[in-house]
PDB file of N, CA and C in Angstrom:
ATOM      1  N   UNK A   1     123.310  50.716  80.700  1.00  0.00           N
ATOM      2  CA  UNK A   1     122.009  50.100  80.535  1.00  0.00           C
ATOM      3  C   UNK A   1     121.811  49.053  81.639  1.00  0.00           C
ATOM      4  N   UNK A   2     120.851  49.242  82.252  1.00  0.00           N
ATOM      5  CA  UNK A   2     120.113  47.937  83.307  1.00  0.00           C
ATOM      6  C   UNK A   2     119.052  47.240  82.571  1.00  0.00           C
ATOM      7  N   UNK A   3     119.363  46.295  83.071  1.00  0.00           N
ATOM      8  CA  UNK A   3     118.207  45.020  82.906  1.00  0.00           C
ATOM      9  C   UNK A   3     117.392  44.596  84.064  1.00  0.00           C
ATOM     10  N   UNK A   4     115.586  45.085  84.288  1.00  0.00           N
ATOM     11  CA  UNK A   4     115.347  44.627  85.152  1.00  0.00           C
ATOM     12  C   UNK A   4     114.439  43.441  84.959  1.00  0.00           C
ATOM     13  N   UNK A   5     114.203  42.313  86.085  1.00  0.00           N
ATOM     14  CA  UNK A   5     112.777  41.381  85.739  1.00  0.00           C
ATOM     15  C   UNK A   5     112.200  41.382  87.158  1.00  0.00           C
ATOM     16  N   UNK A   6     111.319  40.835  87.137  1.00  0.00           N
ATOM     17  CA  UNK A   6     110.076  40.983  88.174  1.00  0.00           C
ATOM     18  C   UNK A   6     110.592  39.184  88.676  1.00  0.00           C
ATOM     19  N   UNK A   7     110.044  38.907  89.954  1.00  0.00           N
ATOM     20  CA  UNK A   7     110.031  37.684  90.794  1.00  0.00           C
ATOM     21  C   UNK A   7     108.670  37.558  91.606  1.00  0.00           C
ATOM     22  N   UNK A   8     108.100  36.256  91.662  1.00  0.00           N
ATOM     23  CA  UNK A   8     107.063  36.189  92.769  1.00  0.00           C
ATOM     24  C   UNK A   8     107.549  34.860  93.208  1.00  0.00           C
ATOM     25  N   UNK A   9     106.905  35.110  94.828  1.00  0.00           N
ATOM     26  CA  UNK A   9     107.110  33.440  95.687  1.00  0.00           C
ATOM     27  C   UNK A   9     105.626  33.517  96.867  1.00  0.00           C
ATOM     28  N   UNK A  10     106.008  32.628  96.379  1.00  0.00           N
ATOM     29  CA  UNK A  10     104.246  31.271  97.240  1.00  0.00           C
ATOM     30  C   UNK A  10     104.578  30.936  98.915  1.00  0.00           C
ATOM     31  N   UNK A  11     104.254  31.541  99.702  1.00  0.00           N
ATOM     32  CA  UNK A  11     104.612  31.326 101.036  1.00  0.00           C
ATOM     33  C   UNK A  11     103.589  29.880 101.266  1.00  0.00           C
ATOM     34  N   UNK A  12     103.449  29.649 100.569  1.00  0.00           N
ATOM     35  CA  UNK A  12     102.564  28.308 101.079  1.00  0.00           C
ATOM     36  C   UNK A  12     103.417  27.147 100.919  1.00  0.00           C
ATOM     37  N   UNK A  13     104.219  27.507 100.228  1.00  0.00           N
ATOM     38  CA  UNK A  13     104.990  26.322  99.793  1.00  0.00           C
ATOM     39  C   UNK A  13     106.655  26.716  99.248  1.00  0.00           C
ATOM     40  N   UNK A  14     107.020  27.530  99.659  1.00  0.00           N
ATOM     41  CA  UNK A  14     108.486  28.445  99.725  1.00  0.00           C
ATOM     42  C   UNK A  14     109.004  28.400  98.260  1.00  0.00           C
ATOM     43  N   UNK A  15     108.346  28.169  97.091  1.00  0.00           N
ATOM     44  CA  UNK A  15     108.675  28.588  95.789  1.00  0.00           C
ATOM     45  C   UNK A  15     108.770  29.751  95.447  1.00  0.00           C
ATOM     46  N   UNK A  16     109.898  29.606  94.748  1.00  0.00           N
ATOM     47  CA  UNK A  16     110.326  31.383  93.977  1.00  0.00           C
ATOM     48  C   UNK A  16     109.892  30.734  92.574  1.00  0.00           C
ATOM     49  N   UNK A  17     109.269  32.095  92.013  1.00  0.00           N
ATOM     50  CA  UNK A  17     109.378  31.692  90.384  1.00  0.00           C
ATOM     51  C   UNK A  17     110.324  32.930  89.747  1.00  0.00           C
ATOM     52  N   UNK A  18     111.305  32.976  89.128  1.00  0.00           N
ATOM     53  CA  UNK A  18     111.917  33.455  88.770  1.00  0.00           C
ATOM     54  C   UNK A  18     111.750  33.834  87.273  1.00  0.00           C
ATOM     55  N   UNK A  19     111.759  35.066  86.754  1.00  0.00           N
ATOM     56  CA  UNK A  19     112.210  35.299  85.065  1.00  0.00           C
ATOM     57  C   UNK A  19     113.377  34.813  84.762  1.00  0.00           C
ATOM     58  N   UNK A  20     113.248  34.831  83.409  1.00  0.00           N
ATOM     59  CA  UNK A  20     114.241  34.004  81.973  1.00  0.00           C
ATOM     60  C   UNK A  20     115.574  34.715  83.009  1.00  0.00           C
ATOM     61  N   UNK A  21     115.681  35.547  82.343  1.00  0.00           N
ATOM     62  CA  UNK A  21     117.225  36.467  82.416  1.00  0.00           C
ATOM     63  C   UNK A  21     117.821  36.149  84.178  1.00  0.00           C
ATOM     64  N   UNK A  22     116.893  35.627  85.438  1.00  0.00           N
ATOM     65  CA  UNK A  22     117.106  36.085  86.782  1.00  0.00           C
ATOM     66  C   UNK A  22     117.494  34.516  86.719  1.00  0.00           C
ATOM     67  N   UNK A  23     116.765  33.765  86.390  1.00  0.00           N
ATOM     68  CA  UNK A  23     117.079  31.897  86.512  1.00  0.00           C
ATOM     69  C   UNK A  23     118.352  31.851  85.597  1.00  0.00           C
ATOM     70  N   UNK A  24     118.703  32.281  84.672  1.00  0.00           N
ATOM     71  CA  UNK A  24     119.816  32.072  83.927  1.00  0.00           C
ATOM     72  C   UNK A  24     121.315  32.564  84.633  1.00  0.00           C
ATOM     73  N   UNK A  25     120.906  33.819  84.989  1.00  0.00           N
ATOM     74  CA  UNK A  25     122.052  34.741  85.540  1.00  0.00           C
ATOM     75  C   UNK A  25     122.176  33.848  87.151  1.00  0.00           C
ATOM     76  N   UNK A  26     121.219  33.712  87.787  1.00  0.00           N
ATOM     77  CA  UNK A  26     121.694  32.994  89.318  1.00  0.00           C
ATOM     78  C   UNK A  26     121.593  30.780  88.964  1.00  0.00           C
ATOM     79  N   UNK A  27     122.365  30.621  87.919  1.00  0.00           N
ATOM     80  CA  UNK A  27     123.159  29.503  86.981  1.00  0.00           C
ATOM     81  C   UNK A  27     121.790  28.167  87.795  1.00  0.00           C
ATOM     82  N   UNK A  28     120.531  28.499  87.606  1.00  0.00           N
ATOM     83  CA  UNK A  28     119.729  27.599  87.840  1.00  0.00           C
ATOM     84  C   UNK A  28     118.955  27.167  86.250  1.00  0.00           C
ATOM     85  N   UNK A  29     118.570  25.839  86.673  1.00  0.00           N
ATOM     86  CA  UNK A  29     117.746  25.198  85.221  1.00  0.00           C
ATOM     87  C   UNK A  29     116.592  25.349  85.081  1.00  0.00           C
ATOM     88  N   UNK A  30     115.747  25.425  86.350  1.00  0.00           N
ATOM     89  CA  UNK A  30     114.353  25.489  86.264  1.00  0.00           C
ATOM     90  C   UNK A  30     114.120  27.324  86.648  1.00  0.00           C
ATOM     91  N   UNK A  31     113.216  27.434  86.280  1.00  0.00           N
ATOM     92  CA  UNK A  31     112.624  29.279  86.840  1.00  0.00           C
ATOM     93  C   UNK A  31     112.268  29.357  88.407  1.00  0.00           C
ATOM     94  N   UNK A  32     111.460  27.705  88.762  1.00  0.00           N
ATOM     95  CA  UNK A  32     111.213  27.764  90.079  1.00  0.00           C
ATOM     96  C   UNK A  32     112.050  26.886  91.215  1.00  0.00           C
ATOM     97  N   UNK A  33     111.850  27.632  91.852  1.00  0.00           N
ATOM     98  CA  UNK A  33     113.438  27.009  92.962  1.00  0.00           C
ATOM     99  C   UNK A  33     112.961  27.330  94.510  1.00  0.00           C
ATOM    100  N   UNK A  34     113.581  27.531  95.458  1.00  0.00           N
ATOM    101  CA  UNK A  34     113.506  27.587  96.986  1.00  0.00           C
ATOM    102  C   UNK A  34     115.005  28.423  96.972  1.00  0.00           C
ATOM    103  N   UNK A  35     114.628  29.232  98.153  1.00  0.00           N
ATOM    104  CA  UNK A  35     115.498  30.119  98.558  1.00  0.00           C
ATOM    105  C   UNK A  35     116.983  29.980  98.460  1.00  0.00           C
ATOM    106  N   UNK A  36     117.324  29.017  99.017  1.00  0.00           N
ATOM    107  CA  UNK A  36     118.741  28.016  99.232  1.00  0.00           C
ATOM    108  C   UNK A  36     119.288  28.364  97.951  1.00  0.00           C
ATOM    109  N   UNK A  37     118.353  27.616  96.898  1.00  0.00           N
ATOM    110  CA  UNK A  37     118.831  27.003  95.962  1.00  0.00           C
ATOM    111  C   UNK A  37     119.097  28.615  94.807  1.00  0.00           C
ATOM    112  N   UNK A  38     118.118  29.717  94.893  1.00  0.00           N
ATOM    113  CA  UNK A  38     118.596  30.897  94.367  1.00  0.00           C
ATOM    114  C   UNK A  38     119.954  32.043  94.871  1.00  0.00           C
ATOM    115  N   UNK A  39     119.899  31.787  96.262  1.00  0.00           N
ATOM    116  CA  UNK A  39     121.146  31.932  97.025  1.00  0.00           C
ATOM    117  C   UNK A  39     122.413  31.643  96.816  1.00  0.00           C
ATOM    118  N   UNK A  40     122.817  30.443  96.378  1.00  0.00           N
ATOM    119  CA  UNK A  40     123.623  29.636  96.516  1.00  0.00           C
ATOM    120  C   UNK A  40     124.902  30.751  95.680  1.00  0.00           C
ATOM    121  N   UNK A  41     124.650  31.211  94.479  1.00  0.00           N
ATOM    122  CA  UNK A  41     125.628  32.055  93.731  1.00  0.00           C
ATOM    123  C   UNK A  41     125.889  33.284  94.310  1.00  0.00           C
ATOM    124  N   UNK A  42     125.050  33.712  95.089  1.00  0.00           N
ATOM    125  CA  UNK A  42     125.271  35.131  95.681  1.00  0.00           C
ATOM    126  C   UNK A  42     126.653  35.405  96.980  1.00  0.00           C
ATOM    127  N   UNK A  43     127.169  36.183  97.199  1.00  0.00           N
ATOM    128  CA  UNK A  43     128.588  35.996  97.898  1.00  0.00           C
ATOM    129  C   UNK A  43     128.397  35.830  99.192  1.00  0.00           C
ATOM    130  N   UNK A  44     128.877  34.685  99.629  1.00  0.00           N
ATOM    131  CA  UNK A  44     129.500  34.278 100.318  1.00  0.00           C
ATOM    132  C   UNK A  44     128.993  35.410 101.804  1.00  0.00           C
ATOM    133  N   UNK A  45     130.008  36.013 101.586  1.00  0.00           N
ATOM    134  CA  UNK A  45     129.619  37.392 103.065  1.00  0.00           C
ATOM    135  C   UNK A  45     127.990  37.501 102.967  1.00  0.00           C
ATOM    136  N   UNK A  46     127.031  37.596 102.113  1.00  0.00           N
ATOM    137  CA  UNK A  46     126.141  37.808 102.115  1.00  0.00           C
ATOM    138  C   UNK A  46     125.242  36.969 102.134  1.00  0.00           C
ATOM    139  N   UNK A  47     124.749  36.294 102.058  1.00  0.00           N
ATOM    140  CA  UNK A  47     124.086  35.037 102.287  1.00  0.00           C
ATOM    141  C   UNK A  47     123.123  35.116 103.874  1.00  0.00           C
ATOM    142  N   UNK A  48     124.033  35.164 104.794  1.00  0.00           N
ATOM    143  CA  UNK A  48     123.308  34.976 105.927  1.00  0.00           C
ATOM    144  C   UNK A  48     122.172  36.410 106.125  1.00  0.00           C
ATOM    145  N   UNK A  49     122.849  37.779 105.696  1.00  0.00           N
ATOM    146  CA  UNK A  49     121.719  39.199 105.972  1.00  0.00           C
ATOM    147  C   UNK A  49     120.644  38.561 105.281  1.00  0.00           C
ATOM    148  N   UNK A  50     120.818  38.114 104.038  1.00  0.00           N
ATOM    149  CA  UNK A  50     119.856  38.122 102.575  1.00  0.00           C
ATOM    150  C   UNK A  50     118.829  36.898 103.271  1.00  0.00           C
ATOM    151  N   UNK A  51     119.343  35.913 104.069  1.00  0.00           N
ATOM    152  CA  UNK A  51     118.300  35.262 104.381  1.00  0.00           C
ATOM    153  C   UNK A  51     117.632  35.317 105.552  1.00  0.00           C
ATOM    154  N   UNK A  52     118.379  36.325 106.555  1.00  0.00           N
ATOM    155  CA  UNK A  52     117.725  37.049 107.794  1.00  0.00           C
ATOM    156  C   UNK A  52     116.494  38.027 106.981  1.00  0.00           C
ATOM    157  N   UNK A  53     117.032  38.595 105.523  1.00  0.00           N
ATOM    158  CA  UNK A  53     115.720  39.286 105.167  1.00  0.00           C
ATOM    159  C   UNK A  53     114.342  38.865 104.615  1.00  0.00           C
ATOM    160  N   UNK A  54     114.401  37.486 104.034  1.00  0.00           N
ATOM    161  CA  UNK A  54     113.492  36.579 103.486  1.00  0.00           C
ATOM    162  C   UNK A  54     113.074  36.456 104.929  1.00  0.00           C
ATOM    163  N   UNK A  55     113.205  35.672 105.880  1.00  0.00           N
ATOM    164  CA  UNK A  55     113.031  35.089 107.281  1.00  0.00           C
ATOM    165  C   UNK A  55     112.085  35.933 107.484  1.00  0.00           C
ATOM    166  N   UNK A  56     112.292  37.575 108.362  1.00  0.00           N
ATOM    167  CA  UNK A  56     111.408  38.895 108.700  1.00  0.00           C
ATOM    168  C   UNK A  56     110.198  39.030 107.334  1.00  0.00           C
ATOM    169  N   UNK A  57     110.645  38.777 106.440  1.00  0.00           N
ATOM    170  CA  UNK A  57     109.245  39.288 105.299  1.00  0.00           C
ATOM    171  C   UNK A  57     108.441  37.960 104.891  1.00  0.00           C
ATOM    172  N   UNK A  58     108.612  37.084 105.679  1.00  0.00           N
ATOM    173  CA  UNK A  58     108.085  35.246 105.712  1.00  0.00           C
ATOM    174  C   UNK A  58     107.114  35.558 106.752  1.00  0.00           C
ATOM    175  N   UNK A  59     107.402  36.458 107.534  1.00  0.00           N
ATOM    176  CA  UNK A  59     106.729  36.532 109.113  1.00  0.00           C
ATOM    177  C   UNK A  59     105.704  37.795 109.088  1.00  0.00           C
ATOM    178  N   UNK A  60     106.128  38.677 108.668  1.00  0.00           N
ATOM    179  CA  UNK A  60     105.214  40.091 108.727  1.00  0.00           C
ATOM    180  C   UNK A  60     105.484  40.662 107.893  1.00  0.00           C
ATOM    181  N   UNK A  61     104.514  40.900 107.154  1.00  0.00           N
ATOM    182  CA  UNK A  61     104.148  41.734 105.717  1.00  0.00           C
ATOM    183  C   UNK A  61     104.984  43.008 105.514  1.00  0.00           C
ATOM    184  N   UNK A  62     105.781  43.308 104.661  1.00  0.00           N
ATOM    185  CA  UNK A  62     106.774  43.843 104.190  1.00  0.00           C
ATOM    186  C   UNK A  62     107.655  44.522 103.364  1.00  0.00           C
ATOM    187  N   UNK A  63     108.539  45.489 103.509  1.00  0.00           N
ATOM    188  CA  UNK A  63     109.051  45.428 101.824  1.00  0.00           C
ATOM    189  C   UNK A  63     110.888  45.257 102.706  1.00  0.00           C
ATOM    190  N   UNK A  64     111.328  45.555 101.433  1.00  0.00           N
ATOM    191  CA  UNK A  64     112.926  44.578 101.961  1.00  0.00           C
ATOM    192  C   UNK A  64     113.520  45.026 100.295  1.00  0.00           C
ATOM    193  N   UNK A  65     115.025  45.337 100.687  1.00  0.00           N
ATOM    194  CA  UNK A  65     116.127  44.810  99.458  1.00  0.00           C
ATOM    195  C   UNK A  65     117.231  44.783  99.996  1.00  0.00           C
ATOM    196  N   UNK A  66     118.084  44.306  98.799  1.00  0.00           N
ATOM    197  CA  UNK A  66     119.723  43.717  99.074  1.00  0.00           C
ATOM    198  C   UNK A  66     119.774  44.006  98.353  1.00  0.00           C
ATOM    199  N   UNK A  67     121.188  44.210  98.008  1.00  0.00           N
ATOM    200  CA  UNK A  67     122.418  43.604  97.272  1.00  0.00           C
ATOM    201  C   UNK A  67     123.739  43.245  97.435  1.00  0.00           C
ATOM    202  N   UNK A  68     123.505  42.287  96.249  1.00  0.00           N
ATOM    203  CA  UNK A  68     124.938  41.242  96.613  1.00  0.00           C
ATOM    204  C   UNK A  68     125.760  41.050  94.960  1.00  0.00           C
ATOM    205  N   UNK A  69     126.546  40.533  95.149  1.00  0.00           N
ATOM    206  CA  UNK A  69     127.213  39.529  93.574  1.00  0.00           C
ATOM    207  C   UNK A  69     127.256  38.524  93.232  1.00  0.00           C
ATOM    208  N   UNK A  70     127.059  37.774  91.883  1.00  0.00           N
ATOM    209  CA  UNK A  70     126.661  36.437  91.592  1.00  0.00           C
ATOM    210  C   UNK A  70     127.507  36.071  91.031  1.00  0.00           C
ATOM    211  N   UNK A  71     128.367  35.174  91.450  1.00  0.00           N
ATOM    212  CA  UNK A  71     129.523  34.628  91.054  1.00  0.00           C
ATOM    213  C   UNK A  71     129.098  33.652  90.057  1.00  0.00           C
ATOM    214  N   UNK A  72     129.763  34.660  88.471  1.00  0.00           N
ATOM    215  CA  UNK A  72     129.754  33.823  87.037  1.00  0.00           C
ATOM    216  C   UNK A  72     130.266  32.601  86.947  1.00  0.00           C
ATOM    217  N   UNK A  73     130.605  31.596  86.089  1.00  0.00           N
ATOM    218  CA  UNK A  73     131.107  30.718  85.983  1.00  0.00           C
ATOM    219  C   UNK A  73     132.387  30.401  85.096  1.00  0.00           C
ATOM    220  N   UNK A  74     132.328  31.717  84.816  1.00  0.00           N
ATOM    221  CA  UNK A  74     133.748  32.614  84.085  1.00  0.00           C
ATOM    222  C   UNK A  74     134.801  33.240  85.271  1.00  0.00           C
ATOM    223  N   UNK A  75     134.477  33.617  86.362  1.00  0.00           N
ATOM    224  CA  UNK A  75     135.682  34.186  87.259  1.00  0.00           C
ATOM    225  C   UNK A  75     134.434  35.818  87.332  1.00  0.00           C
ATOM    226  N   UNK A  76     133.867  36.169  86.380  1.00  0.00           N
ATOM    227  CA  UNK A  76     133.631  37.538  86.997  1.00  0.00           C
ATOM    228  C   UNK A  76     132.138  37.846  87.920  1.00  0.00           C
ATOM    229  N   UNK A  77     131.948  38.738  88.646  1.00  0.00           N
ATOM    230  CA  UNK A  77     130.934  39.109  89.150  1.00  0.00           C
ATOM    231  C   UNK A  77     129.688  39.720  88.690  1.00  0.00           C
ATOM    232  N   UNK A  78     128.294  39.649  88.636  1.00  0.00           N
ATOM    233  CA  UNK A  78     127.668  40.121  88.542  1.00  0.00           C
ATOM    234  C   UNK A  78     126.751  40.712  89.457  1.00  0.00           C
ATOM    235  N   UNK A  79     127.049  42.528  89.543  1.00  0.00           N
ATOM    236  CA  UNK A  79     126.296  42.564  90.749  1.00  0.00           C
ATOM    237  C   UNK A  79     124.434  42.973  90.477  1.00  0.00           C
ATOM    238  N   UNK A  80     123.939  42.410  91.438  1.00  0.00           N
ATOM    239  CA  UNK A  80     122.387  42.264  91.457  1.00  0.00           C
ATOM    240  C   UNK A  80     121.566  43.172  92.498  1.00  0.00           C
ATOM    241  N   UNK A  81     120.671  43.860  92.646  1.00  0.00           N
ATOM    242  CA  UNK A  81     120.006  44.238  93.433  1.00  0.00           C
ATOM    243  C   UNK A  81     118.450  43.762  93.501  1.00  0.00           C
ATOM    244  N   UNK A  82     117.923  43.904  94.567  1.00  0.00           N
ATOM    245  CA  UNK A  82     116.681  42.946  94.400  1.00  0.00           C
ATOM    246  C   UNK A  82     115.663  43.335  95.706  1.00  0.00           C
ATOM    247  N   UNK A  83     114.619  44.171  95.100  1.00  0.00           N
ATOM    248  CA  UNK A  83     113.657  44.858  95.867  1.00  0.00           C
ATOM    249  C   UNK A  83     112.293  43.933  95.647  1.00  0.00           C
ATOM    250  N   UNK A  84     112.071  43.787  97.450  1.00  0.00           N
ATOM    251  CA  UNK A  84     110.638  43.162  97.147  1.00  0.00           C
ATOM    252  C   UNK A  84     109.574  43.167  98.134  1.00  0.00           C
ATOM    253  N   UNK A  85     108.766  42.775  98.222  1.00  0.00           N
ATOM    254  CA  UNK A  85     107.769  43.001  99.562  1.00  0.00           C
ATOM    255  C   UNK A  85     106.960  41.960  99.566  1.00  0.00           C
ATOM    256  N   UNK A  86     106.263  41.230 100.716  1.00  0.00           N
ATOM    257  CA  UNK A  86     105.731  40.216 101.428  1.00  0.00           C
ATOM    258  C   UNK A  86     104.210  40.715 101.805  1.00  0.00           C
ATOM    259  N   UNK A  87     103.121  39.720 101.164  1.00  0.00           N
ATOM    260  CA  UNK A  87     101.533  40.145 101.702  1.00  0.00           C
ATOM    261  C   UNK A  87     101.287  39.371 102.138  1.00  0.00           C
ATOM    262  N   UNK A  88      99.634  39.663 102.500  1.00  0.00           N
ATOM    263  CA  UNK A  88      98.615  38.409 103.339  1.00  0.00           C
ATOM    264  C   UNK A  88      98.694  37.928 104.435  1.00  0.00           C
ATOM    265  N   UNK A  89     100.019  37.624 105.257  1.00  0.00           N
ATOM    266  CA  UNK A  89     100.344  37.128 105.838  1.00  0.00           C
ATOM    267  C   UNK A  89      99.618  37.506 107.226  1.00  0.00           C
ATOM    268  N   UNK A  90      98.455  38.724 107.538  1.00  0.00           N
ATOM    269  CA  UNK A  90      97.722  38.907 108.308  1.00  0.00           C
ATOM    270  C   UNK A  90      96.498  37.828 108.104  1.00  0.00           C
ATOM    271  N   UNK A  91      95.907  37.710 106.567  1.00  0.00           N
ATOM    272  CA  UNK A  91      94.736  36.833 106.786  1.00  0.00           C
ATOM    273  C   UNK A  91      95.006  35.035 106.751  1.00  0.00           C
ATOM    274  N   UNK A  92      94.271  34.555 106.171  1.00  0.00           N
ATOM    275  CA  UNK A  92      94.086  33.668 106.325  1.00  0.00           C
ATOM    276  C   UNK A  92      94.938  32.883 105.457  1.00  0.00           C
ATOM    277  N   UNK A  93      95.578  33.158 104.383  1.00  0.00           N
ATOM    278  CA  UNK A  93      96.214  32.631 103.265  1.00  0.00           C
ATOM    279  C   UNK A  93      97.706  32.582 103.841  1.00  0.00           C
ATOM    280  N   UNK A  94      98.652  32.089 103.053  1.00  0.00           N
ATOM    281  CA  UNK A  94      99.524  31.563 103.422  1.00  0.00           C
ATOM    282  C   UNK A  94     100.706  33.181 103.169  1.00  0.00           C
ATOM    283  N   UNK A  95     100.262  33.344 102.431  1.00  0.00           N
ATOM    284  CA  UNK A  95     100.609  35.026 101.668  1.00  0.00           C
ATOM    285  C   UNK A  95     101.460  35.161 100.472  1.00  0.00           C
ATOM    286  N   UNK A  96     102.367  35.672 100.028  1.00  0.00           N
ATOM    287  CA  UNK A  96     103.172  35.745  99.252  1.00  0.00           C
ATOM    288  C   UNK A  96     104.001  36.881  98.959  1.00  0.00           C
ATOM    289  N   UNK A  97     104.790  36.918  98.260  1.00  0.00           N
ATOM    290  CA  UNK A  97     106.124  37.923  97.910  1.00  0.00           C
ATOM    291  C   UNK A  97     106.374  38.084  96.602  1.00  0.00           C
ATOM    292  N   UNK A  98     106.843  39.397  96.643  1.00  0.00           N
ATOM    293  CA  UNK A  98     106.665  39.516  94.669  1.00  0.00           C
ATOM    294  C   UNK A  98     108.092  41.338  95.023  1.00  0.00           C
ATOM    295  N   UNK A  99     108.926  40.850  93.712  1.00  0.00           N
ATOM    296  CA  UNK A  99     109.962  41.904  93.848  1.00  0.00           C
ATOM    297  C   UNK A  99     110.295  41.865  92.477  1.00  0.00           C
ATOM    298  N   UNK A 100     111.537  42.585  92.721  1.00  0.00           N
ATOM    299  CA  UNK A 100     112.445  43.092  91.194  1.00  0.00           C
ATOM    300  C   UNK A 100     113.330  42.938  91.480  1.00  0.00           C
ATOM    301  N   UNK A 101     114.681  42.261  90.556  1.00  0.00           N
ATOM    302  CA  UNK A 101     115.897  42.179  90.248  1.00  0.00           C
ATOM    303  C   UNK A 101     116.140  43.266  89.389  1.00  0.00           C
ATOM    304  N   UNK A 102     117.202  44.277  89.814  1.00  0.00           N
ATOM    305  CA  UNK A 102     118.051  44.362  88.828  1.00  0.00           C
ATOM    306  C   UNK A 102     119.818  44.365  88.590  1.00  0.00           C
ATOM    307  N   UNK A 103     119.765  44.098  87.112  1.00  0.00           N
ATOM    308  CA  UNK A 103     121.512  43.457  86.936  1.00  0.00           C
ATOM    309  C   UNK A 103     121.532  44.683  86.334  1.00  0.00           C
ATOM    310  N   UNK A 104     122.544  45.678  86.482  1.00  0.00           N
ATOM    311  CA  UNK A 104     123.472  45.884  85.725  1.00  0.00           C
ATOM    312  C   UNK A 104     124.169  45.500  84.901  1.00  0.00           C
ATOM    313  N   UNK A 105     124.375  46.630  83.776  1.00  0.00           N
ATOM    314  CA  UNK A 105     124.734  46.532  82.579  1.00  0.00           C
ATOM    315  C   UNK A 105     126.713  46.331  82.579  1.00  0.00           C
ATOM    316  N   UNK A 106     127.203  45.618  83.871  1.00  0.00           N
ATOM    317  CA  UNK A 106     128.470  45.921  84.104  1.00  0.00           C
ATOM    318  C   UNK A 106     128.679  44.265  84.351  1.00  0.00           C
ATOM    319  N   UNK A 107     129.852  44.089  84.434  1.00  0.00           N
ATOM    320  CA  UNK A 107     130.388  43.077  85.257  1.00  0.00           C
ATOM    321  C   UNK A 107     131.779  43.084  86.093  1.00  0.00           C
ATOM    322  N   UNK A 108     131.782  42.438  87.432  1.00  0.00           N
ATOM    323  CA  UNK A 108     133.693  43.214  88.084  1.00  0.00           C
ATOM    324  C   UNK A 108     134.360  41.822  88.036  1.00  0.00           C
ATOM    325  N   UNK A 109     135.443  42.222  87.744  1.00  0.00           N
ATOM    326  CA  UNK A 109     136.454  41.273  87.810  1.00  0.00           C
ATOM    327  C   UNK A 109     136.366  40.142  89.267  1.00  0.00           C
ATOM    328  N   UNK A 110     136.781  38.764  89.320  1.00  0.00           N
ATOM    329  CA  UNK A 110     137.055  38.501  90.445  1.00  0.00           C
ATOM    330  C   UNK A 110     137.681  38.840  91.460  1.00  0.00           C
ATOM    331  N   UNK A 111     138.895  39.330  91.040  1.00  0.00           N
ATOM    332  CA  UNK A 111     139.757  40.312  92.400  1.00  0.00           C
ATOM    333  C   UNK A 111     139.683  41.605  92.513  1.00  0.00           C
ATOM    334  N   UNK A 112     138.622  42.704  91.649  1.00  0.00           N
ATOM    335  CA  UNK A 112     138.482  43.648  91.803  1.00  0.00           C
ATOM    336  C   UNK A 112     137.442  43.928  92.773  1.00  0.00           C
ATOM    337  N   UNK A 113     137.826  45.027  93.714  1.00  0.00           N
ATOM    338  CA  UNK A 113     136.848  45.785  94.740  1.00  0.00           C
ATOM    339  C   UNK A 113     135.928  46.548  94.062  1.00  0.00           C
ATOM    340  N   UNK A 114     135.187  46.623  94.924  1.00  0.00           N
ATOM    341  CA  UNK A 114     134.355  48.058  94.691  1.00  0.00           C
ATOM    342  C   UNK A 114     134.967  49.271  95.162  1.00  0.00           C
ATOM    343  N   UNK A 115     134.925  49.939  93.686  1.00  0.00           N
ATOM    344  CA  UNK A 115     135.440  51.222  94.693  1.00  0.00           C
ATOM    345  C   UNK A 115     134.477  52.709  94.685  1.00  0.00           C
ATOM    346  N   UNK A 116     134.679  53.496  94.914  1.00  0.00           N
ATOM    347  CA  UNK A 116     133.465  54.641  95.390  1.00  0.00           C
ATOM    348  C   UNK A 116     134.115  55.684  93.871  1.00  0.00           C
ATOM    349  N   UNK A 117     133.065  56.558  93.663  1.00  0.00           N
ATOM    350  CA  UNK A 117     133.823  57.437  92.368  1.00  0.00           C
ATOM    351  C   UNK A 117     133.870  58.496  93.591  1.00  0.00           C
ATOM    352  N   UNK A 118     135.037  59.144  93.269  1.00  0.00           N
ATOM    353  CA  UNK A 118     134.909  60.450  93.516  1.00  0.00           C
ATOM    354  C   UNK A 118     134.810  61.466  92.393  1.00  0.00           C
TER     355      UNK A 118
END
């Protein structure tokens, strides 16, 4: 079973508003936050692509996804995927971005890899 929620952000003013389940799972208090600050749990290796991809869909209208893992506060991983796309940003408005998270119904150990099924 997956769990998905929806996200929008305000290029006018670099707010994410986040759903219940997406603010809880990336260990924030408020729903609305700034990039940094939704980042911050996601791994390590990943961080810099994920915000080279915000950067390009800040600039020219877009669609874009990742995924990465959100390091629990228990030791295990939760991995996340997160599809979204960037408007307006041709007219006059500041534009905005609106996507989907989804978590899986799994969680991986801290020292476990990913591994491929065969």
């Amino acid at each position: 079973m997956t769990v998905s929620e929806g996200w929008v952000g305000d290029l006018s003013n670099g707010v994410i508003k986040l759903g219940e389940r997406a603010t809880l799972l990336h260990g924030l208090k408020n729903p609305e936050c700034g990039l940094l600050s939704m980042m911050r749990c996601y791994d390590a290796n990943d961080r810099a692509h994920i915000l080279e991809l915000f950067e390009q869909a800040a600039t020219s209208s877009s669609h874009f996804c990742y995924s990465t893992t959100i390091a629990l506060p228990n030791g295990h991983r939760q991995p996340v995927f997160c599809i979204g796309e960037s408007d307006g940003l041709e007219e006059t408005s500041a534009g905005s971005m609106l996507g989907v998270f989804v978590f899986p119904r799994f969680k991986l150990a801290a020292a476990s890899p990913l591994r491929a099924l065969s």
